[in-house]
N, C-alpha and C. Protein backbone atom coordinates (compact mmCIF):
# COMPACT_ATOMS: atom_id res chain seq x y z
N UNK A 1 103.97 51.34 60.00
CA UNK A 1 104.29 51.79 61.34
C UNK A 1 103.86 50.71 62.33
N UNK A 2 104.93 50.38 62.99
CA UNK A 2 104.25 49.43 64.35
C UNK A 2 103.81 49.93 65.67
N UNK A 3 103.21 49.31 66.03
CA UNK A 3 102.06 49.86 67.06
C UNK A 3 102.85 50.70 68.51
N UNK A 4 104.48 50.15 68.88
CA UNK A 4 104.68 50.66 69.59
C UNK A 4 105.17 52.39 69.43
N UNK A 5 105.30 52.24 67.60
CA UNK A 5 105.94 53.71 67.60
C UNK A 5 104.77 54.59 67.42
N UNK A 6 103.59 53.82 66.93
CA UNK A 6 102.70 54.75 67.05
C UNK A 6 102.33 55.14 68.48
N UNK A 7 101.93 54.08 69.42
CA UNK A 7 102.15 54.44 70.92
C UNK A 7 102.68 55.56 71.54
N UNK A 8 103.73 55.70 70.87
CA UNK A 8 105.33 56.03 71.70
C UNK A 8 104.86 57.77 71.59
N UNK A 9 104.98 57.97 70.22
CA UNK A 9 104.10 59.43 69.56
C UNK A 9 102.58 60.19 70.02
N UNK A 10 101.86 59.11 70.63
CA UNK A 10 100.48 59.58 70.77
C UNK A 10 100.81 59.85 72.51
N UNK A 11 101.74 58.76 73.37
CA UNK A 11 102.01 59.43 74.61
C UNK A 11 102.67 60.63 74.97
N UNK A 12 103.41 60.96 74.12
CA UNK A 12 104.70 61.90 74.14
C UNK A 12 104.19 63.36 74.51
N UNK A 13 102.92 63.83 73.54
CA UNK A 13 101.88 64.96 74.15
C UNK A 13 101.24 65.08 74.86
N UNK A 14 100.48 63.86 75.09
CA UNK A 14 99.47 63.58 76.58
C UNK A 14 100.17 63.43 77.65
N UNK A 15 101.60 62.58 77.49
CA UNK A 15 102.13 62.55 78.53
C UNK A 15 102.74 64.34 79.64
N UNK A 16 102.76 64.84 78.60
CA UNK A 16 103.26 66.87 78.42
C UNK A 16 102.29 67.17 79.78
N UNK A 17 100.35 66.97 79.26
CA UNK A 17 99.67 67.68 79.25
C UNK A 17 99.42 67.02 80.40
N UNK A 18 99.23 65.75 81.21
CA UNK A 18 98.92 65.03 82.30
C UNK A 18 99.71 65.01 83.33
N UNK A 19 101.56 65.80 83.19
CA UNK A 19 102.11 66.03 84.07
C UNK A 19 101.38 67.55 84.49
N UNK A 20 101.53 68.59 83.76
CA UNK A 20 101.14 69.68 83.44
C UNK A 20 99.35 69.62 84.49
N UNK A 21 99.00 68.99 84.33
CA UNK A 21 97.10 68.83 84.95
C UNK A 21 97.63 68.16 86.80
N UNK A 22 98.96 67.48 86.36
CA UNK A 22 99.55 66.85 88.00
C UNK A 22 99.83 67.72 88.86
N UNK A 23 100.24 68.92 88.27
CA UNK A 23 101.06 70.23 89.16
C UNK A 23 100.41 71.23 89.22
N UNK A 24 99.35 71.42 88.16
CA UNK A 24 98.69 72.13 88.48
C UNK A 24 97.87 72.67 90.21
N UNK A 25 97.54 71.53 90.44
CA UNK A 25 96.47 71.72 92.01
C UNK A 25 97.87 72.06 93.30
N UNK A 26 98.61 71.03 93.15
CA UNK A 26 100.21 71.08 94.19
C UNK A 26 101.48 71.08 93.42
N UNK A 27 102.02 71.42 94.47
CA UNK A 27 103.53 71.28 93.43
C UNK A 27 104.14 69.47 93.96
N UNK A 28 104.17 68.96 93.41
CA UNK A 28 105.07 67.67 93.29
C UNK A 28 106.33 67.53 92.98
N UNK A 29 106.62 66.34 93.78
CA UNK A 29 108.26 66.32 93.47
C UNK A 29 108.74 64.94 91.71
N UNK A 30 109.69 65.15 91.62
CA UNK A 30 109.93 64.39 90.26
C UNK A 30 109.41 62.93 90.55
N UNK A 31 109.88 62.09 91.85
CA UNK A 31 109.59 60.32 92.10
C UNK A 31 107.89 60.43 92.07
N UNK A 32 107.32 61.22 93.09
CA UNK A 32 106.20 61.22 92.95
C UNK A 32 105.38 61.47 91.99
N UNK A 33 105.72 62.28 90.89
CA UNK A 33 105.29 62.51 89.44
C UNK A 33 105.18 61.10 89.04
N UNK A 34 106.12 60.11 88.71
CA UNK A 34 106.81 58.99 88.21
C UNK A 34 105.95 57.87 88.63
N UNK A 35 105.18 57.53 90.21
CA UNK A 35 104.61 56.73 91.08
C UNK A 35 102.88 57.27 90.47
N UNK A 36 102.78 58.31 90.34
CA UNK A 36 101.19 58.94 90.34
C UNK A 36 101.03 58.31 88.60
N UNK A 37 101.93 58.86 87.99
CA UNK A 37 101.33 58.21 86.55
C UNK A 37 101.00 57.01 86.17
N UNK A 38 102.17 56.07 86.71
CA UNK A 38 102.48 54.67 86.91
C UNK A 38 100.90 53.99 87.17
N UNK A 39 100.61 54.44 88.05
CA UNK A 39 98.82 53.91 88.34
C UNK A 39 98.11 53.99 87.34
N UNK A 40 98.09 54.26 86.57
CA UNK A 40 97.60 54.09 84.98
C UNK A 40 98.56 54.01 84.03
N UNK A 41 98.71 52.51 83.70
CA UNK A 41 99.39 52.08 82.85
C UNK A 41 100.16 52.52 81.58
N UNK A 42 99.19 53.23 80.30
CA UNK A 42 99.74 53.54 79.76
C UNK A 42 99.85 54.83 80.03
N UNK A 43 99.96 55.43 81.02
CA UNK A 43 100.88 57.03 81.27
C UNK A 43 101.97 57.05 81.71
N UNK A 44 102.40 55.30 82.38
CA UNK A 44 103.33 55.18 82.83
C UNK A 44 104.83 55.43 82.06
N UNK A 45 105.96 56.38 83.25
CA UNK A 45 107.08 56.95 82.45
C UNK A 45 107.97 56.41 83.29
N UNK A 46 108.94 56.47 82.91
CA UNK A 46 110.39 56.42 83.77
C UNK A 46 110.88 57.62 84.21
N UNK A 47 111.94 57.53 84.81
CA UNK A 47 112.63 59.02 85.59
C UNK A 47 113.13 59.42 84.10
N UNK A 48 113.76 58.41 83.47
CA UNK A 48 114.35 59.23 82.06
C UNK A 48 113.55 59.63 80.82
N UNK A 49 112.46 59.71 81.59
CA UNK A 49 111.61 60.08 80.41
C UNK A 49 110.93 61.56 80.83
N UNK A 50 110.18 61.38 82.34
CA UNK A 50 109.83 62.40 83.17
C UNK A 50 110.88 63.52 83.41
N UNK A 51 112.02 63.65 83.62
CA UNK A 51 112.96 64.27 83.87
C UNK A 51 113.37 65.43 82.68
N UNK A 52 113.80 64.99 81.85
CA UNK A 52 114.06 65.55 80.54
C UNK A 52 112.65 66.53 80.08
N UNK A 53 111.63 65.90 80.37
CA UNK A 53 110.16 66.24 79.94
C UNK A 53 110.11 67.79 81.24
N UNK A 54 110.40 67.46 82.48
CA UNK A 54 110.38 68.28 83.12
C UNK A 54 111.16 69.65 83.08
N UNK A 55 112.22 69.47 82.19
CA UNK A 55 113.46 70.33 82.13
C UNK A 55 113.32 71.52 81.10
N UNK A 56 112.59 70.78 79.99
CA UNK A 56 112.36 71.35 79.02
C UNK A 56 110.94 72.54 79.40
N UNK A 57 110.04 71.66 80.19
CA UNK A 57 108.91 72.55 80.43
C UNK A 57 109.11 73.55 81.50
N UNK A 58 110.37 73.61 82.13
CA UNK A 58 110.92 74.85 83.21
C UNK A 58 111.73 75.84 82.31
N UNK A 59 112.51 75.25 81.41
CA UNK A 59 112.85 75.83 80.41
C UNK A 59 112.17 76.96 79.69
N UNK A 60 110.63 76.39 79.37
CA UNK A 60 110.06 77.28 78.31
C UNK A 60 109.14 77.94 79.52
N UNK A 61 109.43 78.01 80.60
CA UNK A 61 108.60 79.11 81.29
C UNK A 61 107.13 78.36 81.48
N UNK A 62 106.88 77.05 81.85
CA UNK A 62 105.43 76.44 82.14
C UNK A 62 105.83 76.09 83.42
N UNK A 63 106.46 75.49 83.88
CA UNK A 63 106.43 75.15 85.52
C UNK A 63 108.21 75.66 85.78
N UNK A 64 107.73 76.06 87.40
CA UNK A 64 108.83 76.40 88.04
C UNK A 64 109.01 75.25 89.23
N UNK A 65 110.21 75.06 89.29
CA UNK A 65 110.86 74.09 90.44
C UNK A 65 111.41 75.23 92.09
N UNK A 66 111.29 73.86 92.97
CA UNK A 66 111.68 74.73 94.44
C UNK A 66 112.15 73.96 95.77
N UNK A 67 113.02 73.52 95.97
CA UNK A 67 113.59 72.79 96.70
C UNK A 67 112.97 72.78 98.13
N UNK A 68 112.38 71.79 99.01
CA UNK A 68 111.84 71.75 100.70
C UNK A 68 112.93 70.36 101.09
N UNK A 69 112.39 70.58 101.97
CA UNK A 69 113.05 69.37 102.89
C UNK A 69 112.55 68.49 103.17
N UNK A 70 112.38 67.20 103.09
CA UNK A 70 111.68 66.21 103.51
C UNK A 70 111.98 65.51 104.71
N UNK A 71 110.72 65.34 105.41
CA UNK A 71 111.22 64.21 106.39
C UNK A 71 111.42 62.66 106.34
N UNK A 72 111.72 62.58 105.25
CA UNK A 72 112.12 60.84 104.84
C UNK A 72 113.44 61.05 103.97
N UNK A 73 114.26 61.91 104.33
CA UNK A 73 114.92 61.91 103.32
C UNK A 73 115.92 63.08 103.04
N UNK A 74 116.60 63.32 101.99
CA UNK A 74 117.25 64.60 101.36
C UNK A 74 116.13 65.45 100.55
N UNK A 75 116.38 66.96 100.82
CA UNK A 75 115.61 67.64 100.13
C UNK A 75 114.90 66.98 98.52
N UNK A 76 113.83 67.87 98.23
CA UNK A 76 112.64 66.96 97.04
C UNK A 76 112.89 68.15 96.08
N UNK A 77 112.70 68.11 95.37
CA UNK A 77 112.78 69.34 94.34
C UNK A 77 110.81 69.23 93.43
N UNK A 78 110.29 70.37 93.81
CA UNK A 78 108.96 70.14 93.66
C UNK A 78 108.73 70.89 92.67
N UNK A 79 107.91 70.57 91.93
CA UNK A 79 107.34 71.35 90.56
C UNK A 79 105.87 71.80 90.28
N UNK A 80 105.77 72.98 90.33
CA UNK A 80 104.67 73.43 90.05
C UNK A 80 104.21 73.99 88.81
N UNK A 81 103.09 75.14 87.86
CA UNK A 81 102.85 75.64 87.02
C UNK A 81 102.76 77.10 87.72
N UNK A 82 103.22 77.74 86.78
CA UNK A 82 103.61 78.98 86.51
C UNK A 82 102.07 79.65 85.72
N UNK A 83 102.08 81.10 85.70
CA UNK A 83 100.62 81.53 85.17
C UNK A 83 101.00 81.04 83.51
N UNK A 84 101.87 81.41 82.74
CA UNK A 84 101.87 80.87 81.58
C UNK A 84 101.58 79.20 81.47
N UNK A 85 102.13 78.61 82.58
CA UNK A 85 101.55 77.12 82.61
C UNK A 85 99.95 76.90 82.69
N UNK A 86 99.41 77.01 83.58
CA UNK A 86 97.74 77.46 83.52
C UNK A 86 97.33 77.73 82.40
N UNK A 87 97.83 78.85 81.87
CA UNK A 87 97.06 79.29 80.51
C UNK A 87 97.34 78.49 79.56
N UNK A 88 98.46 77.41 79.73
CA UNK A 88 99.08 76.59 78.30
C UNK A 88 97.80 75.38 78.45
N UNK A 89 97.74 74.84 79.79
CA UNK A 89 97.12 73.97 80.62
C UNK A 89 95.52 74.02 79.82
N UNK A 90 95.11 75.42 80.39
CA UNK A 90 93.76 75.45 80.03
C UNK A 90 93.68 75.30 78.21
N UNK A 91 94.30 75.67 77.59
CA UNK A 91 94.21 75.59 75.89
C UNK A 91 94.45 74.30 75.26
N UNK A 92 95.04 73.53 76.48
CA UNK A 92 95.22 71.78 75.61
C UNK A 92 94.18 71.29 76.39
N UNK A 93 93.79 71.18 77.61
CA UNK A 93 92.64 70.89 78.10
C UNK A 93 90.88 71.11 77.06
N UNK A 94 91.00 72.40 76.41
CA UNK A 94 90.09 72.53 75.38
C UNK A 94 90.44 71.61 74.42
N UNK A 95 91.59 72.05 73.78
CA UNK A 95 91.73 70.94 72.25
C UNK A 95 91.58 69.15 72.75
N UNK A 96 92.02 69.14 74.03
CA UNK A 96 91.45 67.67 74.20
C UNK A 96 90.44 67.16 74.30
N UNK A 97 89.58 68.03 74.38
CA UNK A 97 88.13 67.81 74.65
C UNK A 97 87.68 67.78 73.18
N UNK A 98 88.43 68.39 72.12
CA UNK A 98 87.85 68.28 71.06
C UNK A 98 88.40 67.37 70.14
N UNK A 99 89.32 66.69 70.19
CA UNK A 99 90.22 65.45 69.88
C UNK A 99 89.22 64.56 70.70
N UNK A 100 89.46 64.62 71.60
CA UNK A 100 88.65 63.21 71.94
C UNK A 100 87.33 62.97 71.96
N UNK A 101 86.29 64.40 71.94
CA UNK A 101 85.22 64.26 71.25
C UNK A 101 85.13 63.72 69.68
N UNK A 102 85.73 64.48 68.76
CA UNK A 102 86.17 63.63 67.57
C UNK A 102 86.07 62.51 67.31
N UNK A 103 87.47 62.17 67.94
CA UNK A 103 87.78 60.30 67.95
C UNK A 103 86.57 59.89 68.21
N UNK A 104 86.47 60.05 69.35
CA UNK A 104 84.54 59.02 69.54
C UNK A 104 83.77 59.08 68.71
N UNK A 105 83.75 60.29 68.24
CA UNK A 105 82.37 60.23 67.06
C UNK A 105 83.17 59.17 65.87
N UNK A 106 84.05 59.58 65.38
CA UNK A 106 84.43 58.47 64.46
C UNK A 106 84.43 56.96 65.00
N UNK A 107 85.00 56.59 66.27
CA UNK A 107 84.40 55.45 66.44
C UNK A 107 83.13 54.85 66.53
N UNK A 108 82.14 55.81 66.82
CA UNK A 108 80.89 55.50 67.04
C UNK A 108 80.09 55.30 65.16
N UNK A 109 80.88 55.99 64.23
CA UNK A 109 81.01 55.49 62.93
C UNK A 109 81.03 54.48 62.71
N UNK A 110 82.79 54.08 62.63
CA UNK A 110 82.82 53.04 62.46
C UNK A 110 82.23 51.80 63.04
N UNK A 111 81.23 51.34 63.98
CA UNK A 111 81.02 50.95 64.99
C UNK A 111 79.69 50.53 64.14
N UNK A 112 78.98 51.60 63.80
CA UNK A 112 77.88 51.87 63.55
C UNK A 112 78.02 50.95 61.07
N UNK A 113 78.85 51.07 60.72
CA UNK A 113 79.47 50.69 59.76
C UNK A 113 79.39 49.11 59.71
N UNK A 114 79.97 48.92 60.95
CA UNK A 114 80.44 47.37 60.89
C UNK A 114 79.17 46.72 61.53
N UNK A 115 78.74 47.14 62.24
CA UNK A 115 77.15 46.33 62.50
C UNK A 115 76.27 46.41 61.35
N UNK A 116 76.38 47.15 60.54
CA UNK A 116 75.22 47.11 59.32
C UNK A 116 75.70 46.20 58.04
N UNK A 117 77.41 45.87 58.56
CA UNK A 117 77.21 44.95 57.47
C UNK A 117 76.88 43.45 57.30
């Protein structure tokens, strides 16, 4: 496996769960989703990646969309979480804490491995 497909796979869920943690506090519109991730590199998505990602998660009942008006512009279509979103929110928020507690400890293994030899 090369590194970008492994990449590609390990963003694909975090990327889920970090839009999902974005909408949580406000509702946001799709560009601004797109600009906020972008500031950290590897979260960074495209519209054709964000979009589709967004469609599917209005789909299954985690965030609802709602059209305002902007003053720079044509209406924004903003996305928020729904109570089933919250509750999806809060249950990957746990398992991430325990994934990435994990991982560390195994790195702190291996870490601990390679200095002793």
């Amino acid at each position: 496996m090369e590194i970008a497909e492994w990449n590609s796979q390990v963003r694909r869920g975090i990327l889920e769960y970090c839009i999902m943690l974005l909408v949580s506090k406000e509702a946001r519109y799709g560009y601004e989703l797109v600009t906020t991730l972008g500031k950290w590199g590897p979260l960074a998505a495209t519209e054709g990646t964000l979009y589709p990602l967004l469609k599917r998660l209005q789909r299954e009942g985690y965030i609802t969309s709602s059209w305002k008006e902007s003053e720079a512009g044509p209406p924004r279509k903003y996305y928020s979480l729904t109570e089933e979103g919250f509750q999806l929110m809060e249950k990957m928020t746990e398992e991430w804490s325990k994934i990435t507690e994990a991982v560390y400890q195994m790195q702190e293994i291996s870490n601990k491995k390679e200095k002793a030899e």
